[in-house]
Protein backbone atom coordinates (compact mmCIF):
# COMPACT_ATOMS: atom_id res chain seq x y z
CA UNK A 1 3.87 0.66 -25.46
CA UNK A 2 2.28 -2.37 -24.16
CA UNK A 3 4.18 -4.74 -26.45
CA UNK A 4 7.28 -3.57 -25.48
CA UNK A 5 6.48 -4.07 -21.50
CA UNK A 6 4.89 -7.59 -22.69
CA UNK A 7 8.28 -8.70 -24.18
CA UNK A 8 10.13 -8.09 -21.20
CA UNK A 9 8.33 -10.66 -18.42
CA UNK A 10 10.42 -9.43 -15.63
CA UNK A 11 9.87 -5.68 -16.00
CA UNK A 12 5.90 -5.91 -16.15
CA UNK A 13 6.10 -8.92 -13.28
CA UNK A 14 7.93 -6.77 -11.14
CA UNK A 15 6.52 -3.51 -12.23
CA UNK A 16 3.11 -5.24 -11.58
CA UNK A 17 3.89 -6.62 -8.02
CA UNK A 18 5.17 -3.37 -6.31
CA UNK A 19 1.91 -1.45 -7.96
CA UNK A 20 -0.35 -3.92 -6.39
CA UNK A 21 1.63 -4.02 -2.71
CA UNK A 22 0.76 -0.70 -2.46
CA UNK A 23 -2.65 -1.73 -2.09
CA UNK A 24 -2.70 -2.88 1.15
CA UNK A 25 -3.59 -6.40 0.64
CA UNK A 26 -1.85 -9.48 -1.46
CA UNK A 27 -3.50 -11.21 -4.41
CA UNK A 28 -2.85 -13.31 -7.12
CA UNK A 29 -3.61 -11.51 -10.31
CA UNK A 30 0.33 -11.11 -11.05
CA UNK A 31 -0.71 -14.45 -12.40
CA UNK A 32 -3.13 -13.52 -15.54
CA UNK A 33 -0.32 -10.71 -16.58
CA UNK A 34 2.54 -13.10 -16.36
CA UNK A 35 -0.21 -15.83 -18.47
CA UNK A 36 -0.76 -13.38 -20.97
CA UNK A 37 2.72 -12.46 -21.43
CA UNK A 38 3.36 -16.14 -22.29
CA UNK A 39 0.28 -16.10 -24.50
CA UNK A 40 1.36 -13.11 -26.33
CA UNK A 41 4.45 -14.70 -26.93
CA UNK A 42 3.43 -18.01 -28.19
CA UNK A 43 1.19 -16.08 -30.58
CA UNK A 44 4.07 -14.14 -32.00
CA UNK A 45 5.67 -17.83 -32.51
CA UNK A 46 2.61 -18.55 -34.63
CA UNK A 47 0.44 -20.90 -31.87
CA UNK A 48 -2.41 -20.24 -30.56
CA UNK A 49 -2.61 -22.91 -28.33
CA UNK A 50 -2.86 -22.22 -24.37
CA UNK A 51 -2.12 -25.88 -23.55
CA UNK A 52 1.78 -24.98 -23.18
CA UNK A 53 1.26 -21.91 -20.82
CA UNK A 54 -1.49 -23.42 -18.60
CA UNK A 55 1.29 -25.53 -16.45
CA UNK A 56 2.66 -22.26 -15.41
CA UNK A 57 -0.46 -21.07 -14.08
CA UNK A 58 -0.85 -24.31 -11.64
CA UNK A 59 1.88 -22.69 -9.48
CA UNK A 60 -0.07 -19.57 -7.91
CA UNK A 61 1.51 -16.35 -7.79
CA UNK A 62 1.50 -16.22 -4.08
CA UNK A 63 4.05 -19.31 -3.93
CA UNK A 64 6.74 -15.96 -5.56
CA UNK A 65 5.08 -13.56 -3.42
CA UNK A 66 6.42 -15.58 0.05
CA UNK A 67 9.36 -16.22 -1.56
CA UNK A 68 10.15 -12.17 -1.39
CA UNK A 69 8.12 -11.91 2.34
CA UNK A 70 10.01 -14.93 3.57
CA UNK A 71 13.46 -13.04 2.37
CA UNK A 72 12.59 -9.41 3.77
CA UNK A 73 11.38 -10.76 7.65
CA UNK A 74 14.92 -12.92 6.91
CA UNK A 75 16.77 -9.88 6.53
CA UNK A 76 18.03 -11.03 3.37
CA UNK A 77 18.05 -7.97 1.23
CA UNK A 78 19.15 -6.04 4.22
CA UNK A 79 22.98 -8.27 4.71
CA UNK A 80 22.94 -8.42 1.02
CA UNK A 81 23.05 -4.60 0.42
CA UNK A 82 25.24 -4.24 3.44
CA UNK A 83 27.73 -6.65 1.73
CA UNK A 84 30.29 -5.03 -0.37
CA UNK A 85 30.84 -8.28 -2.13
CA UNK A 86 28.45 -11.18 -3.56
CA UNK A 87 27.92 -14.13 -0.42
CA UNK A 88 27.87 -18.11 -0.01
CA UNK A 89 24.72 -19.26 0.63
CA UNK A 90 26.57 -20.78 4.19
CA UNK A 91 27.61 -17.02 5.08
CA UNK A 92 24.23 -15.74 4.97
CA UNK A 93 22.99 -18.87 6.43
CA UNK A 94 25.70 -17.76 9.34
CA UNK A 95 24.82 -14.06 9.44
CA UNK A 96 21.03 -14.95 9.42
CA UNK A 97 21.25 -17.82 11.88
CA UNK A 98 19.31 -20.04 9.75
CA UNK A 99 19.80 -23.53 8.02
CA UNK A 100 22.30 -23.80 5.18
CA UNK A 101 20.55 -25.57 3.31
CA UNK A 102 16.80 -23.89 3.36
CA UNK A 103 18.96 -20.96 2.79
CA UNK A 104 19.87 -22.38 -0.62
CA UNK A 105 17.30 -22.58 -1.71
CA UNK A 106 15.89 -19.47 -0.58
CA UNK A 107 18.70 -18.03 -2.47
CA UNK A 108 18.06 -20.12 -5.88
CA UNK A 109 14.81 -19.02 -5.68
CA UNK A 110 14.89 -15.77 -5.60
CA UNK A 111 17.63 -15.91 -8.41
CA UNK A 112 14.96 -17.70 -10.33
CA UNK A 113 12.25 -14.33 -10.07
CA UNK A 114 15.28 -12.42 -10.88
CA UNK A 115 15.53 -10.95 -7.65
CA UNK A 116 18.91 -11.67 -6.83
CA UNK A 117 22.26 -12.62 -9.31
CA UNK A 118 24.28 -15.33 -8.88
CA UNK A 119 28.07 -16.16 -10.02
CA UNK A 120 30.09 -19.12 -9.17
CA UNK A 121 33.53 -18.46 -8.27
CA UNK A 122 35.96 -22.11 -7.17
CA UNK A 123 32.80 -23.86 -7.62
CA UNK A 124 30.72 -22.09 -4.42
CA UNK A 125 27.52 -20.39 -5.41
CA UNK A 126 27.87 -16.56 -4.49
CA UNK A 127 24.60 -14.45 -4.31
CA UNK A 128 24.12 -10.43 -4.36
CA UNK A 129 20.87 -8.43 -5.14
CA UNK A 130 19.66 -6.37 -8.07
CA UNK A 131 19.22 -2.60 -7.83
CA UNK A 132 16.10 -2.96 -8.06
CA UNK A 133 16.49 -5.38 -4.84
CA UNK A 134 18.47 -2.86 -3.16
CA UNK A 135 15.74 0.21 -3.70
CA UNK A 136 12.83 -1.65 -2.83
CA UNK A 137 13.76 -4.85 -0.18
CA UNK A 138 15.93 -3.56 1.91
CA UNK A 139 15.28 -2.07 5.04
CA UNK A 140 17.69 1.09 4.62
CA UNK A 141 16.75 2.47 1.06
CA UNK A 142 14.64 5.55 0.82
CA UNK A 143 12.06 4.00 -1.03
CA UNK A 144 12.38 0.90 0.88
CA UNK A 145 9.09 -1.13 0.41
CA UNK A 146 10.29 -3.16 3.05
CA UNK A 147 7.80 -2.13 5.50
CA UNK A 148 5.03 -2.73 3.47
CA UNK A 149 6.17 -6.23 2.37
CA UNK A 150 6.12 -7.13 6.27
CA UNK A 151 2.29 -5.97 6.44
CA UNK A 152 1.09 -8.01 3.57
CA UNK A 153 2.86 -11.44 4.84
CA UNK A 154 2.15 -11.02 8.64
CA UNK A 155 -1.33 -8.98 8.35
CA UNK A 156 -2.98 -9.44 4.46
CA UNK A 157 -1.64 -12.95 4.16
CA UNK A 158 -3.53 -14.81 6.49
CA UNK A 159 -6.68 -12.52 6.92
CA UNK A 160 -7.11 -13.58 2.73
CA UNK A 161 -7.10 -17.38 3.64
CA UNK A 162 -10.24 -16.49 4.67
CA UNK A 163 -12.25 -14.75 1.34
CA UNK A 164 -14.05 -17.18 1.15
CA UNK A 165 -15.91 -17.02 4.40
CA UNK A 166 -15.90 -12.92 4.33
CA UNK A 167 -17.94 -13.38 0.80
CA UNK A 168 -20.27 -15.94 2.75
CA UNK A 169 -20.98 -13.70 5.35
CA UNK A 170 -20.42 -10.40 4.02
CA UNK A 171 -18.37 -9.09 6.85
CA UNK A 172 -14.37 -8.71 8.25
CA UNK A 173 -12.73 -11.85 8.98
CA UNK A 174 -10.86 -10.19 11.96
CA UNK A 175 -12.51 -12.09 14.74
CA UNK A 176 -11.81 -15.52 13.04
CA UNK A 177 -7.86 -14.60 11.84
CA UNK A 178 -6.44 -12.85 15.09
CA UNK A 179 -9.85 -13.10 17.48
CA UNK A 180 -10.71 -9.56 17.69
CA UNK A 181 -14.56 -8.50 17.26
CA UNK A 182 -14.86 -7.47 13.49
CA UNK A 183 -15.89 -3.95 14.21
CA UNK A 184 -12.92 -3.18 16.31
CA UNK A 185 -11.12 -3.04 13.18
CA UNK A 186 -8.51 -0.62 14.21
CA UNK A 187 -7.90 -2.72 17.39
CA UNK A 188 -6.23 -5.15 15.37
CA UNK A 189 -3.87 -2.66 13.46
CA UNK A 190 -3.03 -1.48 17.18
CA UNK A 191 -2.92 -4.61 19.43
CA UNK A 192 0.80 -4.26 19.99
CA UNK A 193 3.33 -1.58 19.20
CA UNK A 194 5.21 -4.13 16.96
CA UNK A 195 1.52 -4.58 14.97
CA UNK A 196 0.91 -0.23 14.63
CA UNK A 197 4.83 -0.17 13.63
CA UNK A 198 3.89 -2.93 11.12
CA UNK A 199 0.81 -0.94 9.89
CA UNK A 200 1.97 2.51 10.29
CA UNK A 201 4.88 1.43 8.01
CA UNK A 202 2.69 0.21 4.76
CA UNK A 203 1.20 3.80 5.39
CA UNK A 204 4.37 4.91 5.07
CA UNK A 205 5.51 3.74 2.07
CA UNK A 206 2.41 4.29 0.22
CA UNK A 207 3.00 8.04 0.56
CA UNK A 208 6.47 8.09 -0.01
CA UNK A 209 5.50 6.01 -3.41
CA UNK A 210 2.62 8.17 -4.59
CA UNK A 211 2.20 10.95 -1.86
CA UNK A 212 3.38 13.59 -4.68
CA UNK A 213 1.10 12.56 -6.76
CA UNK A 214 -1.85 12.86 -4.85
CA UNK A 215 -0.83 16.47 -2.98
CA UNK A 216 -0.39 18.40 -6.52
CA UNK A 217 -3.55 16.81 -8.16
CA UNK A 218 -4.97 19.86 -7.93
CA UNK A 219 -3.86 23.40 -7.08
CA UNK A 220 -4.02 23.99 -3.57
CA UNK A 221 -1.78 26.68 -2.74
CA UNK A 222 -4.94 28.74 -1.59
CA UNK A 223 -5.80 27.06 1.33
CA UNK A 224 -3.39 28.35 4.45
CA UNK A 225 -4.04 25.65 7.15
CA UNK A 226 -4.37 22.31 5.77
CA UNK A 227 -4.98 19.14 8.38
CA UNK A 228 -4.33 15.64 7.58
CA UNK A 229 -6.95 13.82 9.90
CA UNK A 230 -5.86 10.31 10.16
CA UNK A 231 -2.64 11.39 8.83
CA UNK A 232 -0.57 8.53 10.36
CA UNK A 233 3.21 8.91 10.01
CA UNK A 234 3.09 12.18 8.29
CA UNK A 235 4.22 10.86 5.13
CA UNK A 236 1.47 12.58 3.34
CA UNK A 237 1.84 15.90 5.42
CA UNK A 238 5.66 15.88 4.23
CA UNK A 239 4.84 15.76 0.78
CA UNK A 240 2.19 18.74 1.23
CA UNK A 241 4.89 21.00 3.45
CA UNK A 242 6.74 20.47 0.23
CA UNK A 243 4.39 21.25 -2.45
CA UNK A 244 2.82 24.53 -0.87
CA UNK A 245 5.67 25.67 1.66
CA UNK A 246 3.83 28.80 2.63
CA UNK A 247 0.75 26.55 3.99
CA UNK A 248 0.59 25.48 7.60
CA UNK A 249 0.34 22.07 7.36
CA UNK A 250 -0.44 19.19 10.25
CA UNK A 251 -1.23 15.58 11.16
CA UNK A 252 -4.72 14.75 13.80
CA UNK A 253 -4.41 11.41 15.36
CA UNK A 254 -4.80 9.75 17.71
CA UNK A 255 -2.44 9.75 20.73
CA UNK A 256 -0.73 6.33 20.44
CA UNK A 257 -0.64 7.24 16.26
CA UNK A 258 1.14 10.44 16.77
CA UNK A 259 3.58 8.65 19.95
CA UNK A 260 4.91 6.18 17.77
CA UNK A 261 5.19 8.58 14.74
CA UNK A 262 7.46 10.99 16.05
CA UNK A 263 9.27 8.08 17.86
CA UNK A 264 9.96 5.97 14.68
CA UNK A 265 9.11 8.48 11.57
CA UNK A 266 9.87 11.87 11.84
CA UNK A 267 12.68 13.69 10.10
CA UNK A 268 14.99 16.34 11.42
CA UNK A 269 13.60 18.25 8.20
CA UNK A 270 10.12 18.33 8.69
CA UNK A 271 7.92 21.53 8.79
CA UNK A 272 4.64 20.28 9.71
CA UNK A 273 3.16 19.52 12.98
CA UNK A 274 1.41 16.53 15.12
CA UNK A 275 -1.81 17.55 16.90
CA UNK A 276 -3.62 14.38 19.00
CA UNK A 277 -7.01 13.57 19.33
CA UNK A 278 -9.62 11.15 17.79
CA UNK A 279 -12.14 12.90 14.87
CA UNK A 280 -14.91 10.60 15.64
CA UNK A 281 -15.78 11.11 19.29
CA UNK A 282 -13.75 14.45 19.60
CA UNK A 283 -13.33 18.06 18.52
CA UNK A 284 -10.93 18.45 14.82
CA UNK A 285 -8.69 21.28 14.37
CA UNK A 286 -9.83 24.53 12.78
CA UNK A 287 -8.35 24.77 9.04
CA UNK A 288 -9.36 25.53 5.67
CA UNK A 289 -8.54 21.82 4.07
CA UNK A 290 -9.06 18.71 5.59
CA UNK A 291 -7.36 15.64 4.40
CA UNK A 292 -8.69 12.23 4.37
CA UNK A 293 -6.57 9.70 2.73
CA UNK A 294 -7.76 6.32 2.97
CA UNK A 295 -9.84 6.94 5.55
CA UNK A 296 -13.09 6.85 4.15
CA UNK A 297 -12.94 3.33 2.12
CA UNK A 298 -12.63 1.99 5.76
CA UNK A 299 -15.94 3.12 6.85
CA UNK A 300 -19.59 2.10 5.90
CA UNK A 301 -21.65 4.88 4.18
CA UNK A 302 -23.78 6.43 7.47
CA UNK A 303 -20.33 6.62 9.59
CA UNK A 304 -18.74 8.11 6.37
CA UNK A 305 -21.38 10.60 6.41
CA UNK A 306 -21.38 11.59 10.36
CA UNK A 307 -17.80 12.20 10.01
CA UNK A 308 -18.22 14.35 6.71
CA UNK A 309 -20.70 16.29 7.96
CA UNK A 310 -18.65 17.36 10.81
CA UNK A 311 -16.11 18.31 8.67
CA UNK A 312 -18.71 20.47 7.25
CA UNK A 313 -19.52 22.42 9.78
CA UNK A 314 -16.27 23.07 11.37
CA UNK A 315 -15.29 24.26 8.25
CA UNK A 316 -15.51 28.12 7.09
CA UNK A 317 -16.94 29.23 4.13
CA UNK A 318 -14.44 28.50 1.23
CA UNK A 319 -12.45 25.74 3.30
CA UNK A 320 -12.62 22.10 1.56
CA UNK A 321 -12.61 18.65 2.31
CA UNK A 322 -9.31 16.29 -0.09
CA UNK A 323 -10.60 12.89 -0.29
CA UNK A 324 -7.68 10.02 -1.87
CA UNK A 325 -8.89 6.69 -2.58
CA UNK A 326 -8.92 4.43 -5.31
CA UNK A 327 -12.10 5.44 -7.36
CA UNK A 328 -13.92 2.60 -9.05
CA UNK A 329 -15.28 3.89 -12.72
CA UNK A 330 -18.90 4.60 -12.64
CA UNK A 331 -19.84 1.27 -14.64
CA UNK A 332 -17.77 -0.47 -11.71
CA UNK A 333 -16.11 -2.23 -14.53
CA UNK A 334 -12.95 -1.35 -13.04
CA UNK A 335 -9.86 -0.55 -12.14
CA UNK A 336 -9.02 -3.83 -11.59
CA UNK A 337 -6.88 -2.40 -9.08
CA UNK A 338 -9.88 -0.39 -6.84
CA UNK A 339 -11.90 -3.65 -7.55
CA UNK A 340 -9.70 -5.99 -5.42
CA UNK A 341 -9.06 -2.54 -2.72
CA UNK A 342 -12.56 -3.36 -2.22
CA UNK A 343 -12.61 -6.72 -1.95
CA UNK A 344 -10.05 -6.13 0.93
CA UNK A 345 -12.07 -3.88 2.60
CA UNK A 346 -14.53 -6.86 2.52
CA UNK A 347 -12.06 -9.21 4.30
CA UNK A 348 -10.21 -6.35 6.42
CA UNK A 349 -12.58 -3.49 7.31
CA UNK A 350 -16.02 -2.33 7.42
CA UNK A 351 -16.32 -0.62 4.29
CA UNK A 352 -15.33 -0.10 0.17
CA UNK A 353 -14.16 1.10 -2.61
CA UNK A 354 -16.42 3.78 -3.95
CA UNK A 355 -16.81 5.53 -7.66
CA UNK A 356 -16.57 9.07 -8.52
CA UNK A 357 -20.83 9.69 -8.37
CA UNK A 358 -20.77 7.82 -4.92
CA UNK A 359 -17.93 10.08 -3.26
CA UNK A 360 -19.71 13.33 -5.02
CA UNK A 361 -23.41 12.08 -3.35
CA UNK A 362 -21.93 11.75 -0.12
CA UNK A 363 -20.04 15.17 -0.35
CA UNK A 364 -23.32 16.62 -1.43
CA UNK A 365 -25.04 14.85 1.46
CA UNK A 366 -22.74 16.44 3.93
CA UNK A 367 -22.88 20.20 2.30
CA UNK A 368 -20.30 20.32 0.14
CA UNK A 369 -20.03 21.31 -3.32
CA UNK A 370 -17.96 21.83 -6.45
CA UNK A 371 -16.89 18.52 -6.47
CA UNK A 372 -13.72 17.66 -8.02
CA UNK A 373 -12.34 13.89 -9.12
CA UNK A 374 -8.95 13.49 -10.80
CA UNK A 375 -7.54 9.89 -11.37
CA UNK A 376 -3.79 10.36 -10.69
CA UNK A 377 -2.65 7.26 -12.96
CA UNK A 378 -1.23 6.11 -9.55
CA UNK A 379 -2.62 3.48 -7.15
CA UNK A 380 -4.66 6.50 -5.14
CA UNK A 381 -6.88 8.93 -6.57
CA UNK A 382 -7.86 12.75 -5.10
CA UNK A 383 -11.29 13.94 -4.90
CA UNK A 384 -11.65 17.97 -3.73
CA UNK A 385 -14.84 19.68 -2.56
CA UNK A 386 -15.83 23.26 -1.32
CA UNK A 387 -18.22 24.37 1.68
C-alpha cells in the first residue's frame, strides 16, 4: 500500500498536508515524506545516491505551505470555484484587487503544487482549481478547510518563528508573538471577535473532518445526557446528536463561545443545545457523559486534575468522562503526529500531549475507572472512563 501512495508524489503531499493542518499548528515535516518519495524513486532507478534529491530539500516546505495561506486570505479558491469558466491571471488580479503581476505568479505557483490547472487559450494563461481545490480551499464547500488554513497562517505561523526560544525557556511564546501574558492563553484566541471566529473555525473543521470518528469509537448509546464542556462551535455535539439520536446532547461554554457560535455556526438542523458558563471557576451541567475534546492537552497536569476531579464528583454513579486527544505511544516514540501536537502546546499553550498510561493515571487520580483508549487511525484519539 505504501508503494503505491509513494509513486504518486502529489496524492501523499497533499494527503499529508491536510492530515497535519488538522493539527492545529504548521510544520515542515511534509518535507522528509516528499524527500523520501524522491529517494524511493531514485532507488527504483538503480541509485542510491541522495546527492540529486538534497537540492529539493533546501526549499522548506513552509515556502508551499504560504503559497496555499497566501491564496485562501486572497480569496483565490473562493472566485475560482465561483467561476463557471477557467480565468486570466489580470481578471483575478481585477476581482481580487491585487497586482497583475504578483498575481501571476501566485497563479503559476500554485499550478506548480498542483493546486490549480492551467490551459492557454489565444496565447493568455487561463487558471481554474482542482476538485480537490474546490472541497478543501474554498470558503463555501462543506468540508471547506478554509477556516483552518486562516488559523495556521495568521495564528501558528508566526507564534512557530519562535520554537526556538519556547524550547529555551520551556514556556508559551504568547507574550513575545502578540504581547499577551503566556498564561492568559485563551486571551489570545479571544482578543477580538475576528481572532475567536479565526479559532473557533479550525475547531470547526477538525470535527467536521474527524468528529465521526471520534463520537462512535466506542458504544455510547447508554449514556442519556451527554455534555460537551468546551464544546466550541458544536461541531462535535452535531456529530454525537447524529450517532445516538435518542441522547440529549449539549455544548458548556463560555458566554462569548456560545454568542458567536450560534451567530456564525449553527444549522437550522441541529438537535442539540448551548448552555453558558465557564467549568473552571463555575458550576457544569448535570449529565451522565462529559466530553472533553482537546481540552485537556491545553492544561498542565495539577489544573488537568482539579478540573477532572470535579467532573468526578458531579457525576452519578455509572456516568463517564470521553477524553479525545492525540495519544503519544507509551515508549513516546511516536506518532510523529502527537509528537509535534506537543511541541505546539510547548509554543502555544500551557500543556502536552500525553500517552495512554498518563491519561489512565490521571483518570485514576480523579476517581475514575475502567479506563478505555482506542486510537481512531485519525488525527484525534478517544479515551472513556467510568465513576
Amino acid at each position: 500500500m505504501c508503494n503505491v501512495w509513494f509513486q504518486d508524489s502529489w496524492l501523499l503531499c497533499f494527503y499529508l498536508y491536510f492530515v497535519f493542518l488538522q493539527s492545529k499548528h504548521f510544520f515542515p515535516l511534509l518535507v522528509f515524506f516528499v524527500y523520501i518519495q524522491q529517494f524511493l524513486e531514485k532507488r527504483r532507478e538503480g541509485s542510491d545516491s541522495l546527492l540529486p534529491v538534497w537540492g529539493n530539500i533546501k526549499q522548506p516546505a513552509n515556502v508551499s505551505s504560504k503559497v496555499i495561506f497566501s491564496a485562501c486570505e486572497l480569496g483565490v479558491f473562493d472566485l475560482l470555484l465561483k467561476s463557471q469558466e477557467p480565468l486570466s491571471a489580470q481578471r483575478v488580479a481585477r476581482e481580487l484587487s491585487t497586482s497583475v503581476d504578483g498575481t501571476e505568479r501566485l497563479l503559476d505557483a500554485l499550478v506548480g503544487i498542483e493546486i490549480l490547472e492551467v490551459e492557454t487559450a489565444d496565447g493568455t494563461a487561463l487558471y481554474s482549481s482542482t476538485d480537490v481545490a474546490n472541497l478543501y480551499l474554498a470558503r463555501g464547500s462543506a468540508k471547506s478547510l478554509h477556516d483552518m488554513i486562516i488559523y495556521q497562517s495568521q495564528t501558528i505561523y508566526p507564534l512557530w518563528n519562535n520554537m526556538v526560544d519556547a524550547i529555551r525557556e520551556g514556556k508559551n511564546q504568547n507574550e513575545r508573538t502578540f504581547g499577551f501574558p503566556p498564561e492568559d492563553i485563551f486571551q489570545v484566541m479571544y482578543r477580538s471577535e475576528e481572532e475567536m471566529l479565526k479559532f473557533m473555525g479550525l475547531m470547526n473543521s477538525t470535527w467536521v473532518l474527524d468528529g465521526h470518528d471520534i463520537v462512535t469509537a466506542f458504544n455510547l448509546s447508554c449514556f442519556r445526557a451527554i455534555v460537551d464542556l468546551g464544546g466550541c462551535t458544536g461541531a462535535l455535539a452535531r456529530e454525537m446528536a447524529k450517532a445516538y439520536p435518542s441522547s440529549c446532547v449539549s455544548v458548556f461554554d463560555l458566554p462569548q463561545v456560545v454568542e458567536t457560535a450560534q451567530k456564525h455556526f449553527s444549522q437550522d438542523n441541529d438537535v442539540f443545545v448551548f448552555q453558558s458558563g465557564d467549568f473552571f471557576s463555575g458550576e457544569i451541567p448535570a449529565a451522565d457523559l462529559y466530553v472533553l475534546a482537546r481540552i485537556i492537552h491545553d492544561w498542565p497536569e495539577e489544573k488537568c486534575l482539579t478540573l477532572l476531579k470535579k467532573i468526578h464528583a458531579t457525576c452519578q454513579p455509572g456516568g463517564g468522562v470521553l477524553l479525545v486527544e492525540a495519544m503519544l505511544l507509551e515508549n513516546r516514540r511516536g506518532p510523529v503526529m502527537a509528537q509535534v501536537f506537543s511541541l505546539n502546546m510547548l509554543v502555544q499553550a500551557e500543556g502536552r500531549e500525553r500517552s495512554p498510561s498518563e491519561y489512565t493515571r490521571l483518570l485514576n487520580a480523579a476517581g475514575f475507572h475502567s479506563v478505555q483508549a482506542c486510537r481512531t487511525g485519525k488525527s484525534y484519539d478517544a479515551i472513556l472512563a467510568v465513576k
